[in-house]
C-alpha atoms as a PDB file:
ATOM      1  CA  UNK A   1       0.000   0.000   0.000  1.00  0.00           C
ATOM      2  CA  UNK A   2       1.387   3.593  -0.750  1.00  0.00           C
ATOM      3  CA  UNK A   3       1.249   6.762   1.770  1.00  0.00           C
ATOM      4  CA  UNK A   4      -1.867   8.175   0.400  1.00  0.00           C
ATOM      5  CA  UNK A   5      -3.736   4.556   0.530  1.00  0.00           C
ATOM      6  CA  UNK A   6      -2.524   4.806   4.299  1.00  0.00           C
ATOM      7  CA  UNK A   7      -3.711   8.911   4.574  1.00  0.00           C
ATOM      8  CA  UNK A   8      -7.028   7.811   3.170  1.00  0.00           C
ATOM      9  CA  UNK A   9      -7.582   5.347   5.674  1.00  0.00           C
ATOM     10  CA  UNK A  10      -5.893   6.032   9.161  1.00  0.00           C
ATOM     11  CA  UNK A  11      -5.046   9.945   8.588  1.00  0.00           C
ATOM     12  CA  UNK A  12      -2.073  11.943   9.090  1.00  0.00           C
ATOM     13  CA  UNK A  13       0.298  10.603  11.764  1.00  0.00           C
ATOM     14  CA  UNK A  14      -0.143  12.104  14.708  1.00  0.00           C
ATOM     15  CA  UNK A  15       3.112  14.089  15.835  1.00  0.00           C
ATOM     16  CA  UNK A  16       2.974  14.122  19.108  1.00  0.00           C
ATOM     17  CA  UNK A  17       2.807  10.594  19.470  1.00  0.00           C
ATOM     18  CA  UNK A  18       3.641   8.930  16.132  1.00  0.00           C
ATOM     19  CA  UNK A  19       7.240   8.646  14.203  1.00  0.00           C
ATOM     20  CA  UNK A  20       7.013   7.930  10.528  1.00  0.00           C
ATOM     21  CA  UNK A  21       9.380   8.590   7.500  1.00  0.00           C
ATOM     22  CA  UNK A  22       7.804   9.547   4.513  1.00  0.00           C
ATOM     23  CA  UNK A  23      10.469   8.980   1.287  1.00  0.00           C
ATOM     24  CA  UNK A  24       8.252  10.557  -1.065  1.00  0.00           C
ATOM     25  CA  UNK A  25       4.319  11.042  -1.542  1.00  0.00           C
ATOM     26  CA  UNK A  26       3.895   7.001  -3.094  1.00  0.00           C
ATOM     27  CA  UNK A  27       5.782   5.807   0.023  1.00  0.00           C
ATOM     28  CA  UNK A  28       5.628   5.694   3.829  1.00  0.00           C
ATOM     29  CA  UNK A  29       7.969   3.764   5.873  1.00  0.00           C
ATOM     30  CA  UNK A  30       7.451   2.482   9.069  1.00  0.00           C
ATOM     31  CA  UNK A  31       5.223   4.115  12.730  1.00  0.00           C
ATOM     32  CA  UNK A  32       6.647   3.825  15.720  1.00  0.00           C
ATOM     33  CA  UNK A  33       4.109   4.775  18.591  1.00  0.00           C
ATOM     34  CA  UNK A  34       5.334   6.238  21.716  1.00  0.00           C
ATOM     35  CA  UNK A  35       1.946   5.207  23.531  1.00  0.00           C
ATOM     36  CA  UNK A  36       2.253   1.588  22.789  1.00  0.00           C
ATOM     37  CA  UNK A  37       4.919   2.193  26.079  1.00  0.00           C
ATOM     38  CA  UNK A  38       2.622   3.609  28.204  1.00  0.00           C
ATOM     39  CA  UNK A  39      -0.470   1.611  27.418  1.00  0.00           C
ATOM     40  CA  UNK A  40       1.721  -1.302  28.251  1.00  0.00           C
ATOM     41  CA  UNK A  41       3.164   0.121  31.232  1.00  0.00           C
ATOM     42  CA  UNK A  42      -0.333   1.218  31.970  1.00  0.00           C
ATOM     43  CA  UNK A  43      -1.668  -2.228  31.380  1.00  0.00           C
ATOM     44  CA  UNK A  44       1.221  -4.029  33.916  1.00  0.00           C
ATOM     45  CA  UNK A  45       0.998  -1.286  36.599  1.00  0.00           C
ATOM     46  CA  UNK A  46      -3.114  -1.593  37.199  1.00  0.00           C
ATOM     47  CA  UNK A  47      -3.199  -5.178  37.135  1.00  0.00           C
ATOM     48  CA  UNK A  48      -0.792  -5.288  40.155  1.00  0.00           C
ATOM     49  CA  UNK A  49      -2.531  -2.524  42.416  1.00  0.00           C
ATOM     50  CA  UNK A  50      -4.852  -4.265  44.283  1.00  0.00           C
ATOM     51  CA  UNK A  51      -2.053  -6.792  45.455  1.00  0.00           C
ATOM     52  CA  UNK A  52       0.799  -3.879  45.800  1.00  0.00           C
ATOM     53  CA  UNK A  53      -1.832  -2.055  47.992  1.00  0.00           C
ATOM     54  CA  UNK A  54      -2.301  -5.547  50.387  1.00  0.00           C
ATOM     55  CA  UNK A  55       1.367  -5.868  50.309  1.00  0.00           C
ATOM     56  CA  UNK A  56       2.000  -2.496  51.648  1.00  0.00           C
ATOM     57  CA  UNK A  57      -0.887  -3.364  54.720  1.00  0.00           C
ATOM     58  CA  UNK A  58       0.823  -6.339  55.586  1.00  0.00           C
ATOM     59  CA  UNK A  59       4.307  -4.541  55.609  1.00  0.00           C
ATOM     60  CA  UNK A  60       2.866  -1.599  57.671  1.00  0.00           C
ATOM     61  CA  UNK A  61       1.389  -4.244  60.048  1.00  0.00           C
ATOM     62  CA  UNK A  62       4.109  -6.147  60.543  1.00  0.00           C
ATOM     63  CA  UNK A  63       5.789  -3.173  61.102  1.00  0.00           C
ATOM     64  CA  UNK A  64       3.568  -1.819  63.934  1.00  0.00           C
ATOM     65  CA  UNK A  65       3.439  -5.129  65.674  1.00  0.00           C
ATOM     66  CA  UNK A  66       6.899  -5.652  66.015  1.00  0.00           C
ATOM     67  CA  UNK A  67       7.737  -2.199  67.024  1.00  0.00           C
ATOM     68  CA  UNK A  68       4.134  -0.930  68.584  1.00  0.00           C
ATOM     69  CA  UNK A  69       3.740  -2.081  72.079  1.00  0.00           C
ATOM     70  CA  UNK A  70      -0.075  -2.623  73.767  1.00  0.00           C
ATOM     71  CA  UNK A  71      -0.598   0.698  76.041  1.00  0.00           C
ATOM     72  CA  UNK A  72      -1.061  -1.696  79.008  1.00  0.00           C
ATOM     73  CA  UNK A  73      -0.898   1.411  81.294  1.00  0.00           C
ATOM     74  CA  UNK A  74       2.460   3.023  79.432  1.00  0.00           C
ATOM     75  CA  UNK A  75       0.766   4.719  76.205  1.00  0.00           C
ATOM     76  CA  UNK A  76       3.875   7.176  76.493  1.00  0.00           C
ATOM     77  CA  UNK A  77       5.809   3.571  75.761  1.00  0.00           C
ATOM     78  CA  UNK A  78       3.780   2.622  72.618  1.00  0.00           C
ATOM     79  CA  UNK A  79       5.931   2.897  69.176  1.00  0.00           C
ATOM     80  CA  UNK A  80       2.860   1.895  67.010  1.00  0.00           C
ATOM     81  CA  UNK A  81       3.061   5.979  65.655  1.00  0.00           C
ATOM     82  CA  UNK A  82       7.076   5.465  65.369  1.00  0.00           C
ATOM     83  CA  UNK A  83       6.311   2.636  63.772  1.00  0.00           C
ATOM     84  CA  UNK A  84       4.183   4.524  61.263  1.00  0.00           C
ATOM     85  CA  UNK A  85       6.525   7.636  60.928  1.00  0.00           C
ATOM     86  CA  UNK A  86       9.056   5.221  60.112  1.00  0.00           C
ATOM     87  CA  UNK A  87       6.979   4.011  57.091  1.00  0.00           C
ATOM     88  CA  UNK A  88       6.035   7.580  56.060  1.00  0.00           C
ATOM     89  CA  UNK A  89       9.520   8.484  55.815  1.00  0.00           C
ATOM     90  CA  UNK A  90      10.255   5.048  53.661  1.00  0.00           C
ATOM     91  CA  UNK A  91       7.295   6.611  51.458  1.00  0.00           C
ATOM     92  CA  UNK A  92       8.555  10.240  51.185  1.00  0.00           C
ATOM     93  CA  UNK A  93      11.918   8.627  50.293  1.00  0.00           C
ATOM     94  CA  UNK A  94      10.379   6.980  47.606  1.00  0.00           C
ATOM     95  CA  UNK A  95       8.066   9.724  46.092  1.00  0.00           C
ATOM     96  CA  UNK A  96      10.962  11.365  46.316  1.00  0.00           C
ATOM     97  CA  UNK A  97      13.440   8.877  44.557  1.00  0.00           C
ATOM     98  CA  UNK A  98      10.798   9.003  41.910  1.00  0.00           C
ATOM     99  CA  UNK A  99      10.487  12.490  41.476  1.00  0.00           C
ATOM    100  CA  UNK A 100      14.101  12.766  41.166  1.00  0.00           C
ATOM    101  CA  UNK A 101      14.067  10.065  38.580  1.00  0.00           C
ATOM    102  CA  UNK A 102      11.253  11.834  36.662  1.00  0.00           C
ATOM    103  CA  UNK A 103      12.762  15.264  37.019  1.00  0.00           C
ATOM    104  CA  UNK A 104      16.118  13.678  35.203  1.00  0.00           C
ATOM    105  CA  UNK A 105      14.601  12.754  32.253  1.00  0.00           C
ATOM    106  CA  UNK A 106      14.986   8.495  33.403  1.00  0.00           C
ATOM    107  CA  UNK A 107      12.486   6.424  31.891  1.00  0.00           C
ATOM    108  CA  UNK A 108       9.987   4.465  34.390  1.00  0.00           C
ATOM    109  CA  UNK A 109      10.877   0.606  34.208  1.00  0.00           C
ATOM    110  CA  UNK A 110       9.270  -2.304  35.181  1.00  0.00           C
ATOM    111  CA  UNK A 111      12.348  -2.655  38.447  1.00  0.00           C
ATOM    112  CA  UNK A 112      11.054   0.357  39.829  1.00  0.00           C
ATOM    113  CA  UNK A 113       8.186  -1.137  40.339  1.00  0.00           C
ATOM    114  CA  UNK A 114       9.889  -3.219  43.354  1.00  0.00           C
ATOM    115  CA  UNK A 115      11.763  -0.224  44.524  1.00  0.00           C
ATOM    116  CA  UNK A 116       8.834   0.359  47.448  1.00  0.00           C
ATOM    117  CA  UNK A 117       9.322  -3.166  48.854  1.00  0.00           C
ATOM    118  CA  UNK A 118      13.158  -3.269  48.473  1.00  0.00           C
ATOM    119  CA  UNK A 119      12.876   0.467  50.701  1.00  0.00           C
ATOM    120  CA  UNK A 120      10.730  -0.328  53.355  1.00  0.00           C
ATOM    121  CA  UNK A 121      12.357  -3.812  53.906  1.00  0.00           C
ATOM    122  CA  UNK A 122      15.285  -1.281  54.477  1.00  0.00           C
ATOM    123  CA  UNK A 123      13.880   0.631  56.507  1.00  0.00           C
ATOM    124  CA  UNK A 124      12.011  -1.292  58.650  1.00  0.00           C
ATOM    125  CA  UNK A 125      15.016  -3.528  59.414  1.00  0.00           C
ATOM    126  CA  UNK A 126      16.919  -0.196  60.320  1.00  0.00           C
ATOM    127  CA  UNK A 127      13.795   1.190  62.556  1.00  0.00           C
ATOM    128  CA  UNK A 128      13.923  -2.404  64.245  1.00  0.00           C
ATOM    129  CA  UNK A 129      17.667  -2.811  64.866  1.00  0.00           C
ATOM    130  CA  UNK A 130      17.636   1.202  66.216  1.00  0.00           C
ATOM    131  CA  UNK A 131      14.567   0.345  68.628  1.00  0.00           C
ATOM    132  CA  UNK A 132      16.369  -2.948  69.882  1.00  0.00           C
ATOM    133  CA  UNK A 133      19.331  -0.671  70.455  1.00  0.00           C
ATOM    134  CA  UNK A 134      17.149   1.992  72.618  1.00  0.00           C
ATOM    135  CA  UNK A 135      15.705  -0.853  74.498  1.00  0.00           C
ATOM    136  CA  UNK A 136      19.373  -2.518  75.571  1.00  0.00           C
ATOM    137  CA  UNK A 137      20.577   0.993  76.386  1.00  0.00           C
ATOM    138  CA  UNK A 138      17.644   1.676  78.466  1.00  0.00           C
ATOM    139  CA  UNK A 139      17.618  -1.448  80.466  1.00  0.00           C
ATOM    140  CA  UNK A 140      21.197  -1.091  81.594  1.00  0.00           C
ATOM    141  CA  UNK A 141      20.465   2.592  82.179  1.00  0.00           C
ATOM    142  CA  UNK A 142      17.207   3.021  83.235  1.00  0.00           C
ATOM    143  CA  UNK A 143      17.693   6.432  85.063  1.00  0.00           C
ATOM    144  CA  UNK A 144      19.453   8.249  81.862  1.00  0.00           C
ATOM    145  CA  UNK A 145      18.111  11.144  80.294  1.00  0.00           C
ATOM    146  CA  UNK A 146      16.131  10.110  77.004  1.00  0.00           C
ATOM    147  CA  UNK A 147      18.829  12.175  74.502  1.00  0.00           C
ATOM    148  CA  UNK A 148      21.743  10.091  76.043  1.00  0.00           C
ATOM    149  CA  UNK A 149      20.073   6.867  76.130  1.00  0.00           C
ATOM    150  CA  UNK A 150      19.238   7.765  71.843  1.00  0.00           C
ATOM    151  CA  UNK A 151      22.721   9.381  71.506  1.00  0.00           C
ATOM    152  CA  UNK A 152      23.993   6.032  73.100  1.00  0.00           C
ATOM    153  CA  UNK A 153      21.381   3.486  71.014  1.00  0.00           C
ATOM    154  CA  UNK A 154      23.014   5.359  68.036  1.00  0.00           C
ATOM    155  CA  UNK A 155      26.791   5.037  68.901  1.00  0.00           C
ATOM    156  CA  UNK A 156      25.919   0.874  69.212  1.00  0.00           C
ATOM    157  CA  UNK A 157      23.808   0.418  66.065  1.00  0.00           C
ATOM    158  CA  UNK A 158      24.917   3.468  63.861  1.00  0.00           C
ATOM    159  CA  UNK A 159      27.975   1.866  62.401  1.00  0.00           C
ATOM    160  CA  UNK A 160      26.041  -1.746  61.391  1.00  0.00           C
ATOM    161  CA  UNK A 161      22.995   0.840  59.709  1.00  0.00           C
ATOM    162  CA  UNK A 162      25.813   2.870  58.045  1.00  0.00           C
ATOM    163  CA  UNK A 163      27.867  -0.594  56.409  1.00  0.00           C
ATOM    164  CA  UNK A 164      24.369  -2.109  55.413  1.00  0.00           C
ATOM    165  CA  UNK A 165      23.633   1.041  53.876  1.00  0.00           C
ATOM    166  CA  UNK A 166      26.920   1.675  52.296  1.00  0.00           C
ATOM    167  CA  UNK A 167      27.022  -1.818  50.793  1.00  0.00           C
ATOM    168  CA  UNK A 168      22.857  -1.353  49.503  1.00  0.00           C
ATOM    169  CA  UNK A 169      23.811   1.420  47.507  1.00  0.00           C
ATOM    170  CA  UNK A 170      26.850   0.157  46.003  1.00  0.00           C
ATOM    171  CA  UNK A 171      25.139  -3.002  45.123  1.00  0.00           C
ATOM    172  CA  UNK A 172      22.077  -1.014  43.820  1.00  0.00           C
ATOM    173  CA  UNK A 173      24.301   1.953  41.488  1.00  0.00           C
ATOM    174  CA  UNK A 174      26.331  -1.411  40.219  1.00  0.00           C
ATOM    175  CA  UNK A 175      23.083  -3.129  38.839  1.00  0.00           C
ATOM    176  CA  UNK A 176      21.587  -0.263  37.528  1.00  0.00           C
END
């Protein structure tokens, strides 16, 4: 078929989302469709949000059970809000991980799409390993002020947090 056999029945291309090379008026060669990417993307990304958005419950529960602690008469004790500050951070981190990867152009793969559990498995181990730190500190000094009993939780688990860190994003710039 020639280009104006192809005018007369789809149209003109559409610029902003079609790439064509016309030779001369008999001939067209080749469309390339930029949406095709984003139906597909589109198309991947829906099917998965009902079980990304269960995922993320059972993360943030886990997460509050293992670091939330009943009131039982010590509400001022609970860590069910740290435990959900610790999460919102993880989430700011990654809206803003994405923005930044938006903002430079980067086009959105199908990895990034495990970037939320890779970050709050981070996280959460580092919000867990802190809080286990606090609680050791505090049990050998129970009469401490609260900012040396933290300063002192940090100065035992700050170096393992910094190495597993360090050695995350190394492994995570040498994949990519």
């Amino acid at each position: 078929s020639s280009y104006p056999d192809y005018l007369a029945k789809y149209g003109p291309p559409d610029p902003k989302t079609r790439i064509g090379i016309v030779l001369n008026d008999d001939t067209y060669i080749g469309e390339l469709t930029f949406r095709s990417l984003d139906d597909e993307l589109l198309r991947a990304v829906s099917g998965d949000i009902v079980l990304f958005a269960l995922t993320m419950n059972i993360m943030c529960t886990f997460c509050c059970v293992v670091l939330g602690r009943t009131c039982g008469g010590k509400c001022l004790e609970s860590r069910f809000l740290l435990a959900n500050g610790g999460l919102g951070l993880v989430m700011f981190a990654m809206i803003g991980g994405y923005g930044l990867c938006a903002g430079l152009g980067w086009q959105f793969t199908q990895l990034q799409q495990i970037l939320p559990f890779i970050l709050i498995g981070i996280g959460v181990d580092d919000m867990v390993i802190i809080a286990a730190a606090f609680d050791r500190v505090s049990a050998q000094e129970p009469g401490a002020p609260i900012d040396v009993r933290v300063g002192k939780a940090y100065a035992r688990c700050g170096l393992s947090i910094t190495l597993t860190s360090a050695t995350d994003v190394t492994a995570f710039v040498s994949a990519a």
